[in-house]
Protein backbone atom coordinates (compact mmCIF):
# COMPACT_ATOMS: atom_id res chain seq x y z
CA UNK A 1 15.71 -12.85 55.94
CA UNK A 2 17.27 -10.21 53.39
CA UNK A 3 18.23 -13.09 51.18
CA UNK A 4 14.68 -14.80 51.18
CA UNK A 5 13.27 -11.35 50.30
CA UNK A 6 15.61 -10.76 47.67
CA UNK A 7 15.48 -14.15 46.10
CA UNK A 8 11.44 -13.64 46.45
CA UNK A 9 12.02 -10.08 44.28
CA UNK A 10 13.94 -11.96 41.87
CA UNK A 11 11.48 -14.73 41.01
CA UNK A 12 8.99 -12.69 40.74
CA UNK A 13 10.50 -10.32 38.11
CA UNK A 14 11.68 -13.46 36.19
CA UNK A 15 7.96 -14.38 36.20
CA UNK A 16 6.94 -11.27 35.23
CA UNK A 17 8.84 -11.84 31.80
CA UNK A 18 8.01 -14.63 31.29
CA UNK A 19 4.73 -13.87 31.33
CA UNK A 20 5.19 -10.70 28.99
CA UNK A 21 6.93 -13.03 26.66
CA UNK A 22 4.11 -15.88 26.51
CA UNK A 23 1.15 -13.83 26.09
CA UNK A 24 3.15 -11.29 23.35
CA UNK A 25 4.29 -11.94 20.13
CA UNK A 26 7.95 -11.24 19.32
CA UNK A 27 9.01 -8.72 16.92
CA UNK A 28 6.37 -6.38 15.03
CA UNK A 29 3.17 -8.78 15.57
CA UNK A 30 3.12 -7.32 19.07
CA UNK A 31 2.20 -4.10 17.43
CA UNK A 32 -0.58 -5.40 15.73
CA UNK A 33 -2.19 -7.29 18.69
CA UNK A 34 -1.57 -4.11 21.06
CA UNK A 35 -2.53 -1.32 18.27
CA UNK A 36 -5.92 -0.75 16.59
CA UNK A 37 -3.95 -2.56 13.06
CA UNK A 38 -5.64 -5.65 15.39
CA UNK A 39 -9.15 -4.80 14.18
CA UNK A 40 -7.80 -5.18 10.42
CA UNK A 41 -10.16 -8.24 9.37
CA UNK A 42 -8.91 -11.46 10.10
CA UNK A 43 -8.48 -12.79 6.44
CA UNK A 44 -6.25 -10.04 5.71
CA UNK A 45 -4.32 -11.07 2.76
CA UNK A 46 -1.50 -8.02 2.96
CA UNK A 47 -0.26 -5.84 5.64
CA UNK A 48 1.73 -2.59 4.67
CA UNK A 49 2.74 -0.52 7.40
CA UNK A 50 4.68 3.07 7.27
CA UNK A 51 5.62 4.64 11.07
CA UNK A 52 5.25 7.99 9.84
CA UNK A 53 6.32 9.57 13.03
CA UNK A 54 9.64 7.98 12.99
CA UNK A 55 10.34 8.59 9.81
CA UNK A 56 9.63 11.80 9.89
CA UNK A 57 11.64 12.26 13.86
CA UNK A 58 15.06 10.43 12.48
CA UNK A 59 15.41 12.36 8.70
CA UNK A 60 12.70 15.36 8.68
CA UNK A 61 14.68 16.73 5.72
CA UNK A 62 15.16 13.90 3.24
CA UNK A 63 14.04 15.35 -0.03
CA UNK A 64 11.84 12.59 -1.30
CA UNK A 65 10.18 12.19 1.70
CA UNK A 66 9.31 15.79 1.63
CA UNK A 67 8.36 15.60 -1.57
CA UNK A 68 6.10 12.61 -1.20
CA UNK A 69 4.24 13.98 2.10
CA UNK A 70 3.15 16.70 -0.57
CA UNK A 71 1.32 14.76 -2.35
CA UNK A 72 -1.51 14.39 0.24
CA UNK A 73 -2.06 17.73 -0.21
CA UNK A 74 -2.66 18.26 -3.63
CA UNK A 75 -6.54 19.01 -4.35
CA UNK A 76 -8.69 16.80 -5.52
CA UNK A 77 -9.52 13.22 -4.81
CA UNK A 78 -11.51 11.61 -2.13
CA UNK A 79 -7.97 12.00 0.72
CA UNK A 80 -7.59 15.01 -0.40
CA UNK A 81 -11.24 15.54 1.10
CA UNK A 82 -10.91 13.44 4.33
CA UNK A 83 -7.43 15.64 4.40
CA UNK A 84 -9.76 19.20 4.27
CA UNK A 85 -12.23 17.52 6.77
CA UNK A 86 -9.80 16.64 9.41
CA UNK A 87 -8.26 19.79 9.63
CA UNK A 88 -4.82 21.23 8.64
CA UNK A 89 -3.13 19.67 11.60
CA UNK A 90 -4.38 16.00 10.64
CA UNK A 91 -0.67 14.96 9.09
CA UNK A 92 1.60 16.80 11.66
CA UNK A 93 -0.30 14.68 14.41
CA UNK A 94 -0.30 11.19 12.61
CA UNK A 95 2.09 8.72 13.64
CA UNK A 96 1.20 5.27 11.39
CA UNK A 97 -0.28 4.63 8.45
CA UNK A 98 -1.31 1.03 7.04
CA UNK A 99 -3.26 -0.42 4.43
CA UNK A 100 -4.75 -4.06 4.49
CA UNK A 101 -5.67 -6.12 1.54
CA UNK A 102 -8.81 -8.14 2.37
CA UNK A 103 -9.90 -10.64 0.31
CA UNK A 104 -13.67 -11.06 -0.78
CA UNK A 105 -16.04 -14.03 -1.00
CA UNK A 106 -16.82 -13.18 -5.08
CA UNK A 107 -12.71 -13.78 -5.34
CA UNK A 108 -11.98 -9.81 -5.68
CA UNK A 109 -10.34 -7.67 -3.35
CA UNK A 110 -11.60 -4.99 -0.55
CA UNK A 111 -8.63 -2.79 1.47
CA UNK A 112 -8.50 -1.06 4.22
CA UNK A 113 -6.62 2.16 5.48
CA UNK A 114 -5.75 2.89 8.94
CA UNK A 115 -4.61 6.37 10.38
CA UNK A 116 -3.61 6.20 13.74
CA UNK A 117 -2.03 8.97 15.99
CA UNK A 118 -2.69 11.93 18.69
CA UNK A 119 -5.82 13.14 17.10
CA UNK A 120 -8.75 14.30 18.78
CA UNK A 121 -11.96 12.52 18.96
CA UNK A 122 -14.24 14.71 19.50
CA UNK A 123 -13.47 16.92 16.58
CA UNK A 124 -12.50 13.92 14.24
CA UNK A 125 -16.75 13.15 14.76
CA UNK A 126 -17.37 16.80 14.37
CA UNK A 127 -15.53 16.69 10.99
CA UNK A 128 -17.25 13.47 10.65
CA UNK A 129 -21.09 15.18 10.90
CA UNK A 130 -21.41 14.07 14.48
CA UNK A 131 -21.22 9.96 13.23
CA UNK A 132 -19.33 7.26 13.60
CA UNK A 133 -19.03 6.19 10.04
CA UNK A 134 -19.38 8.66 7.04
CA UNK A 135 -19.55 7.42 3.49
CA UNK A 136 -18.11 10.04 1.34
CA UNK A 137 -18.32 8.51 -2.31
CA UNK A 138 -21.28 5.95 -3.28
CA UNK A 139 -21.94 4.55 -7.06
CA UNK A 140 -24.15 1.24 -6.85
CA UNK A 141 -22.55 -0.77 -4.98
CA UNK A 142 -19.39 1.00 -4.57
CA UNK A 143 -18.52 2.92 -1.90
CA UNK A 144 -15.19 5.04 0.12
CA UNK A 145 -16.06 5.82 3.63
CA UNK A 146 -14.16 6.82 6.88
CA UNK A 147 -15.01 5.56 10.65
CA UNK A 148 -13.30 6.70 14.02
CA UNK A 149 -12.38 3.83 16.23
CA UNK A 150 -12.22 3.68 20.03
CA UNK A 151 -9.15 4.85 20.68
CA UNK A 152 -9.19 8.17 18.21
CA UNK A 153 -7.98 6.16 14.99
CA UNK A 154 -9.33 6.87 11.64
CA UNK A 155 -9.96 3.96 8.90
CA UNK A 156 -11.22 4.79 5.50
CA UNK A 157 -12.41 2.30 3.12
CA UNK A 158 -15.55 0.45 2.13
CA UNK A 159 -18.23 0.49 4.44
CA UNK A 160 -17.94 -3.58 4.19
CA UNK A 161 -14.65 -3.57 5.76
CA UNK A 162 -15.16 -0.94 8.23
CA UNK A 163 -18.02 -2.27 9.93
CA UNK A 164 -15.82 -5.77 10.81
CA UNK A 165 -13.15 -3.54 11.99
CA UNK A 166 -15.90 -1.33 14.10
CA UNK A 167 -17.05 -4.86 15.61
CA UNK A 168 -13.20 -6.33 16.30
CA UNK A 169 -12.70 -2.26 17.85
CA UNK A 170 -15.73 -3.63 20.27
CA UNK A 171 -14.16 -6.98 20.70
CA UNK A 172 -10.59 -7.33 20.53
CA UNK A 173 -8.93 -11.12 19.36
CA UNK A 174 -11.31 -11.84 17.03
CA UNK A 175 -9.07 -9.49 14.16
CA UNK A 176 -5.96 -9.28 12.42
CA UNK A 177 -4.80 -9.85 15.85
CA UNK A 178 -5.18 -13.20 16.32
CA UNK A 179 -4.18 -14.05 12.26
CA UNK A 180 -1.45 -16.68 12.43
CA UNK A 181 -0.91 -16.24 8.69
CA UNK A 182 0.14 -12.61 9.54
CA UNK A 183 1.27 -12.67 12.83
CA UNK A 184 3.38 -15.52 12.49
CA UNK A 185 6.36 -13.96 9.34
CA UNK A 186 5.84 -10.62 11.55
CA UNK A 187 7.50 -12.47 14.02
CA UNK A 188 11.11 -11.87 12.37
CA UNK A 189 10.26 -8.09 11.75
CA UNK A 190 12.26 -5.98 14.34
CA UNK A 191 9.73 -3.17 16.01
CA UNK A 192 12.23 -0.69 15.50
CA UNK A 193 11.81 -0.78 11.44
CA UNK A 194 9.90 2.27 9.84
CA UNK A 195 7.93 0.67 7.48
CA UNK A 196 6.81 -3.26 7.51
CA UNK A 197 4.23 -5.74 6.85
CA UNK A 198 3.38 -9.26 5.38
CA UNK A 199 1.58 -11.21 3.36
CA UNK A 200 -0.32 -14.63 3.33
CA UNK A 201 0.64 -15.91 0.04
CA UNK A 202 -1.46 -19.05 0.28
CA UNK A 203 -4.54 -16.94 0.07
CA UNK A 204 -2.98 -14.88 -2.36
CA UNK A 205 -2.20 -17.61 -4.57
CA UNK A 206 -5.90 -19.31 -4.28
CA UNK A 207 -7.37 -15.71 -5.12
CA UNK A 208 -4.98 -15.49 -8.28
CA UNK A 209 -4.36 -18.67 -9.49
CA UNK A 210 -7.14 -18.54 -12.11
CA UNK A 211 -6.40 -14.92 -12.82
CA UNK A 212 -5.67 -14.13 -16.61
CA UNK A 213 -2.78 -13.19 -18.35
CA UNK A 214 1.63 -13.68 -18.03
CA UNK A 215 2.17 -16.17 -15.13
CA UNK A 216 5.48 -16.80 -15.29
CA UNK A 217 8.10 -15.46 -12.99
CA UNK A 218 12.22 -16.34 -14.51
CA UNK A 219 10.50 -19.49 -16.13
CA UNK A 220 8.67 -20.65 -12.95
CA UNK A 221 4.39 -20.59 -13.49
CA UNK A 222 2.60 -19.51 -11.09
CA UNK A 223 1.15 -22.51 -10.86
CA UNK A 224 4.63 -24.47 -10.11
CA UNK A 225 4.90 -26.35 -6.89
CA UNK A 226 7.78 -24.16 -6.48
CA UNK A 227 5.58 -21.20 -6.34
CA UNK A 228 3.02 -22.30 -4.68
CA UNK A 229 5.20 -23.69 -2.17
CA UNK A 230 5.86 -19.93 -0.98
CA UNK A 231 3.63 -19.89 2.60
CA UNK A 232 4.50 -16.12 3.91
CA UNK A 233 6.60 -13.15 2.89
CA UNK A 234 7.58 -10.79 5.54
CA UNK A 235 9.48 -7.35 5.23
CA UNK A 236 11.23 -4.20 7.22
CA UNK A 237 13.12 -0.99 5.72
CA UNK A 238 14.69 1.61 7.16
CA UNK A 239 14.35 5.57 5.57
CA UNK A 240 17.12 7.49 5.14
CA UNK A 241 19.38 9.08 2.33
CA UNK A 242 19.10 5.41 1.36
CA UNK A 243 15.96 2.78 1.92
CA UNK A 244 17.11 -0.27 3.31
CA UNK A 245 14.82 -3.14 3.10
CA UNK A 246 14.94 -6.68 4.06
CA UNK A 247 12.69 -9.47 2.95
CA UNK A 248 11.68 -12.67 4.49
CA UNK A 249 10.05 -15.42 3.14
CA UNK A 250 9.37 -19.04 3.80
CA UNK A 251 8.40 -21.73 1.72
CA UNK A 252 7.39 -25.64 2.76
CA UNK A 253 10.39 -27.22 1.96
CA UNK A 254 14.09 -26.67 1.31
CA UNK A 255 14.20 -28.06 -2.19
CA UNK A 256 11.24 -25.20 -3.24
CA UNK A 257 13.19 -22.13 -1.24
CA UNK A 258 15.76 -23.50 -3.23
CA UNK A 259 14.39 -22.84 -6.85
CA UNK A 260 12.61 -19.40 -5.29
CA UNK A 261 16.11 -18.21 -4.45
CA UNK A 262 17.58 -19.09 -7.82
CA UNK A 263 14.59 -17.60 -9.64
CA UNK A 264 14.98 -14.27 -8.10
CA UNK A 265 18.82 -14.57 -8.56
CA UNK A 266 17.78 -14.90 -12.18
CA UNK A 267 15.17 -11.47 -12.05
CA UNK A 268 18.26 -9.99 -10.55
CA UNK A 269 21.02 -11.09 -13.99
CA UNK A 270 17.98 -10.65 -15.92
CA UNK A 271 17.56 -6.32 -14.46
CA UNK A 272 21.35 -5.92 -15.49
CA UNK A 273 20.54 -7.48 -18.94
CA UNK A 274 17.97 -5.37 -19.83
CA UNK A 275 19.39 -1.95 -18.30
CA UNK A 276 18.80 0.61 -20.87
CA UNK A 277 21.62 3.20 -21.45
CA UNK A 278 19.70 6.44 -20.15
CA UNK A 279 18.85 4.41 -16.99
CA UNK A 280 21.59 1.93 -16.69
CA UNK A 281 23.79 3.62 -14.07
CA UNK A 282 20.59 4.09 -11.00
CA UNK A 283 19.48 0.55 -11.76
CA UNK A 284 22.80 -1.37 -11.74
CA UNK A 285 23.23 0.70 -8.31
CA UNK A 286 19.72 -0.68 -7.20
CA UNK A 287 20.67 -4.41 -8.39
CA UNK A 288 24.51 -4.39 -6.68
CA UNK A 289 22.45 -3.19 -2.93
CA UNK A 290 20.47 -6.81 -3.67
CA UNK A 291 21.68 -9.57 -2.10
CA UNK A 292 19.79 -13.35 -1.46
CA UNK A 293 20.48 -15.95 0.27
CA UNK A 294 18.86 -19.44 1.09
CA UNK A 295 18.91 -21.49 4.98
CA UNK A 296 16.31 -24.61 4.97
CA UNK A 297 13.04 -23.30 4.52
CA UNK A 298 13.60 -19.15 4.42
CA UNK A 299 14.56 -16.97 1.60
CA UNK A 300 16.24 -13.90 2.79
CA UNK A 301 17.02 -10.66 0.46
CA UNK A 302 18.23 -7.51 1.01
CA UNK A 303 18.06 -4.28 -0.78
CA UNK A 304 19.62 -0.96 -0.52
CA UNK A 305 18.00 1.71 -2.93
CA UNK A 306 19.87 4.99 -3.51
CA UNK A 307 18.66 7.90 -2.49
CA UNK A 308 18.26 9.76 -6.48
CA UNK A 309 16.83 6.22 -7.46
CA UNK A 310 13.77 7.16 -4.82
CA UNK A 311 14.03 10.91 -5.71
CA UNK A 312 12.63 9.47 -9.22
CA UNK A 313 10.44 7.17 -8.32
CA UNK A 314 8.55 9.71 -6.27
CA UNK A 315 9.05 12.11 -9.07
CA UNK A 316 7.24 9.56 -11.27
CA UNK A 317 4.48 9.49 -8.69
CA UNK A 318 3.76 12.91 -8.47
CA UNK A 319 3.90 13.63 -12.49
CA UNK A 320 1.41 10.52 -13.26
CA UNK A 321 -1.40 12.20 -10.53
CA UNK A 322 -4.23 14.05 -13.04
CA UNK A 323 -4.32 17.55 -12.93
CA UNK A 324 -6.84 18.95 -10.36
CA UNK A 325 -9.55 20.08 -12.53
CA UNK A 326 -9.08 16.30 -14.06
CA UNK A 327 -9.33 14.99 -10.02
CA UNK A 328 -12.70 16.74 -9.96
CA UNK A 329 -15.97 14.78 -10.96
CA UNK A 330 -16.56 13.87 -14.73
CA UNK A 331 -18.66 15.90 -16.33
CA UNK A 332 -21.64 13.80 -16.70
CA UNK A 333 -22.81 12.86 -20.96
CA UNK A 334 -26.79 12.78 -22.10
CA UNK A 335 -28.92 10.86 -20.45
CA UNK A 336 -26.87 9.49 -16.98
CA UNK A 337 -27.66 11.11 -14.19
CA UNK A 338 -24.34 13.10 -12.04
CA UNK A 339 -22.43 11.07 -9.24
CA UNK A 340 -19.52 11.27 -7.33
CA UNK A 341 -16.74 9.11 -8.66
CA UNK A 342 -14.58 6.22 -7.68
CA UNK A 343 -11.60 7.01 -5.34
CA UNK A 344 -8.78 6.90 -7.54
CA UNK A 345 -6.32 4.14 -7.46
CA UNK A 346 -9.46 1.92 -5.65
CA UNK A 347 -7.86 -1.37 -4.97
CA UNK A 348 -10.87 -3.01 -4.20
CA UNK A 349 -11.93 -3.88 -7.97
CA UNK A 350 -12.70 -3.08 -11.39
CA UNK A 351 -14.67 0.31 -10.91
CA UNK A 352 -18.71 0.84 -11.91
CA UNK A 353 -19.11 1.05 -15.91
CA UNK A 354 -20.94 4.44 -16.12
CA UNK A 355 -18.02 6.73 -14.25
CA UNK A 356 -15.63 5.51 -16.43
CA UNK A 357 -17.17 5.78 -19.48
CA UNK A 358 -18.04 9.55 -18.74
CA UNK A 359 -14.15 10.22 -17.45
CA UNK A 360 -12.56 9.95 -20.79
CA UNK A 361 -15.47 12.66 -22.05
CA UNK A 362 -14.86 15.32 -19.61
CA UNK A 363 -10.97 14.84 -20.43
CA UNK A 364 -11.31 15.09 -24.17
CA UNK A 365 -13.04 18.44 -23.96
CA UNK A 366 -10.75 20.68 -23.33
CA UNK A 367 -8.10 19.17 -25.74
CA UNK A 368 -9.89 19.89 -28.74
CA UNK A 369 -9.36 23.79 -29.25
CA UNK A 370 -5.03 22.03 -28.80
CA UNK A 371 -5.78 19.31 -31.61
CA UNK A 372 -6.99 21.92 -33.90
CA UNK A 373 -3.96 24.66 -33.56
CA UNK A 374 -1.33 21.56 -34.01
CA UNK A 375 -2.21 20.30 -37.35
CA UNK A 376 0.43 19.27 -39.08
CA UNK A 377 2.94 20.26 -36.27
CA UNK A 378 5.60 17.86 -34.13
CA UNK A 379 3.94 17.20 -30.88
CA UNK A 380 5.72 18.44 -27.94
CA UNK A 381 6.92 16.24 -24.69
CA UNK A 382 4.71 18.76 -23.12
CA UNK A 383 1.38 17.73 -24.75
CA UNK A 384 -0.94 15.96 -22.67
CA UNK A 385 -1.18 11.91 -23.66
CA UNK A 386 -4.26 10.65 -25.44
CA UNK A 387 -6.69 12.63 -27.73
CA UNK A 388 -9.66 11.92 -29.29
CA UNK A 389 -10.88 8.39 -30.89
CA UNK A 390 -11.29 9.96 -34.59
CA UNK A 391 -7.80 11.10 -35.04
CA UNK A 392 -6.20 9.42 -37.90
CA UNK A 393 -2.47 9.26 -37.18
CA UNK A 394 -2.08 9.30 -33.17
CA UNK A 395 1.39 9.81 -32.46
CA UNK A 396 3.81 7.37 -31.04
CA UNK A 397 3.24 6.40 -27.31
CA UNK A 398 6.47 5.17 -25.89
CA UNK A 399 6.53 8.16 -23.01
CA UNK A 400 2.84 6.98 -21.60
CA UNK A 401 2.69 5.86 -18.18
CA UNK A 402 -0.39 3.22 -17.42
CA UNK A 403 -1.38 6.28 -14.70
CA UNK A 404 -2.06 8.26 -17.96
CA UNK A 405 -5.30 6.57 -18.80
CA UNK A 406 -6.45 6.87 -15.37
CA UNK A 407 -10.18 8.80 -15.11
């Protein structure tokens, strides 16, 4: 009798797994279909995920990381608001952050942010004016707004985007969480990584294919069957004194992971080549960490990027972010009426004409009373990039960043 009872115990724990393991999905696309990164839309292009709250349990005291959880809380800029709003508490008690890349109908992009962690719902709609969904920038048909889900998450975003992920919050499966062309590469990502996501190149590639300019990538087109061949691209890291990362992706046939291996083989000898003197010893470090490697249909590579080589990077992010009287609102010109700007760094789309135009304005203002006490002087690496239209001589630009020109 003790043996039919145990036997009985057995079978039914072996069914119990095997249940767990049919309705799941392995590795990190469980997380999406049992966290609220399932009401992402469902033709989400590009998943980026960061587990803050590991990262910030296993190396609390990892400079960069330090120094790029500051940056949230520099004034100025539309997070910088939500940031105010939600109270000073709002980053000790978040535990992910993600961003999806949604693809429009017009062939231009949308995006989505997600904040989930042990926040409080009730005050998050307090802060929120007592709704659901609060739109805090709006120029035509632009917008940046923020929404509390169910289960106390926050997404920000356009209003298009977070009213589909309001209606897969209400009705779960019909998401991100039941995207095969996500869910699928996720499949290889361990849960235990600290950042991850994926991407659907075969809607990438239909949404870019007819985009303008370079298209070449080590002397394969875009538009080579090579390249287009490339079906997903998944990826984990691990934070630390170093940033591990591995990346997975999978073409339709052997022959085409074949040439995608050599070509980034070639970026690789190509880095080294061009490795200027100042730079040259960080960057060979970050090419030696990279290694690829080829089996049938998947490309694998790995990375290892030192710990000053991050220190910079984030150092780099911090010094291209505008001053905070140049995060404010432009000072509108004659004749246009006064509006909140743009979120910067928007990645849904070229922003509205009229903001822009009035950005570089309100910047040029206060640099006149400096162009007139440096004639005829050697500009310092100090001096703030750009100046006015009408000056005859500008000087030379080789220290701009692209973040420079930002409004």
């Amino acid at each position: 009798m003790m043996r039919m009872k145990r036997r009985a115990v057995l079978v039914t724990a072996l069914a119990l797994l095997a249940g767990a393991g049919c309705t799941g999905r392995k590795g990190a696309a469980g997380l999406v279909r049992s966290s609220a990164l399932g009401t992402y839309p469902r033709e989400t292009a590009a998943l980026l995920v960061m587990e803050v709250g590991k990262i910030r349990t296993l190396h609390p005291d990892t400079p960069w990381l330090k120094d790029l959880a500051a940056l949230s809380g520099q004034k100025g800029g539309a997070v910088a608001e939500i940031v105010h709003r939600l109270g000073p508490d709002f980053l000790e008690r978040l535990d992910r952050l993600s961003l999806a890349v949604v693809p429009r109908r017009d062939h231009t992009l949308a995006y989505g942010v997600l904040a989930e962690g042990t926040f409080d719902g009730a005050k998050v709609r307090e802060s929120l004016g007592g709704d659901t969904l609060l739109t805090l920038v709006e120029v035509g048909t632009t917008d940046f707004s923020v929404v509390l889900l169910k289960g106390g998450s926050i997404a920000l975003g356009p209003k298009s985007v977070l009213e589909t992920m309001l209606a897969n919050d209400a009705r779960r499966g019909h998401g991100l969480d039941e995207s095969a062309a996500i869910l699928t590469p996720l499949e290889e990502v361990r849960q235990e990584a600290q950042f991850w996501g994926a991407l659907d190149c075969r809607s990438l590639q239909s949404l870019f294919k007819d985009a303008p300019g370079p298209t070449d990538l080590s002397g394969l087109s875009f538009n080579s069957a090579p390249v287009q061949s490339l079906v997903s691209i998944a990826f984990r890291g691990m934070a630390g004194d170093t940033v591990d990362v591995d990346l997975f992706g999978r073409a339709d046939a052997e022959a085409n992971a074949k040439l995608l291996a050599d070509a980034a083989r070639g970026l690789v000898a190509l880095g080294r080549v061009g490795a200027g003197r100042d730079d040259a010893k960080e960057w060979l470090e970050l090419l030696d960490g990279i290694q690829i490697s080829q089996r049938g249909p998947g490309i694998a590579l790995r990375a290892s990027i030192p710990a000053k080589t991050m220190e910079s990077f984030v150092a780099q992010m911090i010094a291209s972010r505008p001053p905070a009287a140049q995060a404010q609102a432009p000072v509108p010109s004659a004749g246009t009426s006064a509006g909140p700007p743009p979120p910067a760094g928007r990645p849904g789309g070229p922003a509205p004409a009229a903001p822009r135009s009035a950005a570089p304005q309100a910047m040029a203002v206060p640099r006149k009373p400096v162009e007139s006490s440096r004639k005829g002087a050697q500009p310092t690496g100090s001096a703030s990039p750009g100046g006015s239209p009408s000056r005859p001589a500008p000087e030379p630009q080789s220290t701009r960043t692209p973040s420079d020109d930002a409004p």
